[in-house]
Each structure stands twice: as C-alpha cells, then as structure tokens.
C-alpha atoms as a PDB file:
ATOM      1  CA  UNK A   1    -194.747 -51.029 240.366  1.00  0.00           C
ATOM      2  CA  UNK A   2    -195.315 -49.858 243.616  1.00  0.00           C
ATOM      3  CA  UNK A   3    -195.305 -52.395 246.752  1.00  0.00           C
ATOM      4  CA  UNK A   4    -198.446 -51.511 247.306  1.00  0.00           C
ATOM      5  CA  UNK A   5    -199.613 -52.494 243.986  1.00  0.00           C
ATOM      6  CA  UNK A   6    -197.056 -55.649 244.611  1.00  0.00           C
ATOM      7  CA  UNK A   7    -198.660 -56.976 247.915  1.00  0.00           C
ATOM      8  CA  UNK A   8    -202.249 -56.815 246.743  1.00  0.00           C
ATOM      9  CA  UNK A   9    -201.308 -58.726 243.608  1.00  0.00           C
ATOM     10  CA  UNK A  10    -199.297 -61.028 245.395  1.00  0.00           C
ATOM     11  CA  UNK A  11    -202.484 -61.993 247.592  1.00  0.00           C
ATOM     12  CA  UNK A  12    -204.931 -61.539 244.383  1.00  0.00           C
ATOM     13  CA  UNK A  13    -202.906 -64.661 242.649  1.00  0.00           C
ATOM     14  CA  UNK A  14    -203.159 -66.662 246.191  1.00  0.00           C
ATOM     15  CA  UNK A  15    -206.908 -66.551 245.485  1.00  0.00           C
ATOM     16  CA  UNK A  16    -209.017 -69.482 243.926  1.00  0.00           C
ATOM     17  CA  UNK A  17    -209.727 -69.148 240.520  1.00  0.00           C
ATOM     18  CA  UNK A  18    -213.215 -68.720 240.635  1.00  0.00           C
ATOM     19  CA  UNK A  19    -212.797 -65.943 243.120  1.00  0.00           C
ATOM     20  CA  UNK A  20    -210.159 -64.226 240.982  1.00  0.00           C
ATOM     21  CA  UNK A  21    -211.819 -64.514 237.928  1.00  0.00           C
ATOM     22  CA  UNK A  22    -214.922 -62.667 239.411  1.00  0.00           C
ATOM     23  CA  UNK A  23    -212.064 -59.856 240.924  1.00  0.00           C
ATOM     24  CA  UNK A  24    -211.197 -59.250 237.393  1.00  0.00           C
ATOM     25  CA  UNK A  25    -214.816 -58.523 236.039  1.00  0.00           C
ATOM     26  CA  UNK A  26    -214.968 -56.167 239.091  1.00  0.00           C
ATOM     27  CA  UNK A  27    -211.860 -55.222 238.308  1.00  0.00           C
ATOM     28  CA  UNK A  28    -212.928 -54.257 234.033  1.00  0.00           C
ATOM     29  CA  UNK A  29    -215.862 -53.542 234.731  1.00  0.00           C
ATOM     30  CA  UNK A  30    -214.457 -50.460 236.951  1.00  0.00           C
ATOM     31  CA  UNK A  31    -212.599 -49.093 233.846  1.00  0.00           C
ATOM     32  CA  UNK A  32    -215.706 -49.192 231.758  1.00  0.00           C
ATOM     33  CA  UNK A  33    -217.610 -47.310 233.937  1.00  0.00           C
ATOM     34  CA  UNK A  34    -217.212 -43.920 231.591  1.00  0.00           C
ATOM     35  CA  UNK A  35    -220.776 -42.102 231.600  1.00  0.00           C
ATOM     36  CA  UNK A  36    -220.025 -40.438 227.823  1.00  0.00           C
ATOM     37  CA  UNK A  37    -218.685 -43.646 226.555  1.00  0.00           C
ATOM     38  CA  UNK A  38    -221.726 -45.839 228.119  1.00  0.00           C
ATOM     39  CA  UNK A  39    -224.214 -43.098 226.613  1.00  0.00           C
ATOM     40  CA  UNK A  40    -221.916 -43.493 222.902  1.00  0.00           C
ATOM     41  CA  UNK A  41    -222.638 -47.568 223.280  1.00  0.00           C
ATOM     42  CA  UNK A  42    -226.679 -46.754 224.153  1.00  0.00           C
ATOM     43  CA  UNK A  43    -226.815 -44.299 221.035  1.00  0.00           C
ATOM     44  CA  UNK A  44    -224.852 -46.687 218.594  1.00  0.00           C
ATOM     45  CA  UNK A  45    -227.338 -49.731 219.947  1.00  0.00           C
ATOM     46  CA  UNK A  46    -230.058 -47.902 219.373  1.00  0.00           C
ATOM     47  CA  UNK A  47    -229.142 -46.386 215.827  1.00  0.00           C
ATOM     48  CA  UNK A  48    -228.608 -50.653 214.648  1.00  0.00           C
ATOM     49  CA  UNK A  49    -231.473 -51.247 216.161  1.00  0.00           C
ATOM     50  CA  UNK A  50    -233.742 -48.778 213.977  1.00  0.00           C
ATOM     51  CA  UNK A  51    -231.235 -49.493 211.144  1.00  0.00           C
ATOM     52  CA  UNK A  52    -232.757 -53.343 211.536  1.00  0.00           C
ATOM     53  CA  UNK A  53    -235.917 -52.299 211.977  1.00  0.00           C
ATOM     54  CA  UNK A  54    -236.429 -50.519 209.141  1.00  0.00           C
ATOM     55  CA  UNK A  55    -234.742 -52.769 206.941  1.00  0.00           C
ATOM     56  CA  UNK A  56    -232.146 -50.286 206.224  1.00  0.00           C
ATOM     57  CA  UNK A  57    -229.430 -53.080 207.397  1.00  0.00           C
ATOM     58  CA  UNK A  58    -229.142 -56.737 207.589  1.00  0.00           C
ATOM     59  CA  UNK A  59    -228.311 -59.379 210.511  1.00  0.00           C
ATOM     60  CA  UNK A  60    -224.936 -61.399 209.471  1.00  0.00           C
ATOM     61  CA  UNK A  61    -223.767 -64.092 211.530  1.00  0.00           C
ATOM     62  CA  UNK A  62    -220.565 -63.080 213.805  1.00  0.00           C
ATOM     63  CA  UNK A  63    -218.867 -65.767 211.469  1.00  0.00           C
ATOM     64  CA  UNK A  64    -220.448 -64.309 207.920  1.00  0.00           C
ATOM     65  CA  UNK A  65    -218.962 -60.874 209.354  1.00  0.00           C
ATOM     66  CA  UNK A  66    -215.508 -61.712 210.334  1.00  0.00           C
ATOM     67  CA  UNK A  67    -214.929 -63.248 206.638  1.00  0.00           C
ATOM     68  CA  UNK A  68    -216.179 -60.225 205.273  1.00  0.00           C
ATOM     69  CA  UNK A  69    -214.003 -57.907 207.361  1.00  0.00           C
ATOM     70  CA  UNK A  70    -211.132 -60.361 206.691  1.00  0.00           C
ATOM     71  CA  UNK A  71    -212.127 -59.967 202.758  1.00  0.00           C
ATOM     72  CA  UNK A  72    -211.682 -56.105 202.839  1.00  0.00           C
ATOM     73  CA  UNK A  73    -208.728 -56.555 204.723  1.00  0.00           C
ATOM     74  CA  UNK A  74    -207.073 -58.023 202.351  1.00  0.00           C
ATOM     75  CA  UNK A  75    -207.438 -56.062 199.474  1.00  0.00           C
END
C-alpha cells in the first residue's frame, strides 16, 4: 500500500461513522460508474419488466427465490 493510500485511510477511519459510511457509497458508487455495464442493467430491467408484463414470468418473493436457488443448488 502506498503512504499515500495509508494517510488518507488513516484520516478516513478518524471520521464519524455517519460521515464514513456516506464516503463509502461515494466511494462504490465510483466503481459502478461503467457506461456499458449501467446500459447491460437498463436492458436486463427492461427485458423483466416486459417479461412481467406479458405474463411471460412471475413475481416470487426475494425469500420464495432464495429457497428455490438453494433447491437447485443442491441437487
């Protein structure tokens, strides 16, 4: 690690936790910031959208989901 890197996080972890928790969804946020992978996201959204709108797919509960995914899993 450079002591660059070293001094900033050394004054990041001095900071409140309020103030660092909003530093680290600035922080994400700036690694998400891809154009093609935002435009993948807006494409898959709007391909489950139509997929629910033309009753080509059903809502699950997040809950209902991760059993199922658990289910395959296991086999």
């Amino acid at each position: 690690m450079s002591t660059k890197l070293e001094v900033l996080e050394a004054e990041a972890l001095k900071l409140p936790p309020a103030d660092r928790s909003h530093l680290l969804r600035r922080l994400i946020a700036s690694l998400d910031a891809d154009p093609e992978v935002e435009a993948a996201w807006e494409l898959e959204a709007d391909r489950r959208e139509a997929a629910l709108e033309s009753d080509c797919a059903t809502e699950v509960s997040a809950q209902e989901a991760m059993q199922q995914l658990r289910s395959r899993l296991a086999r």
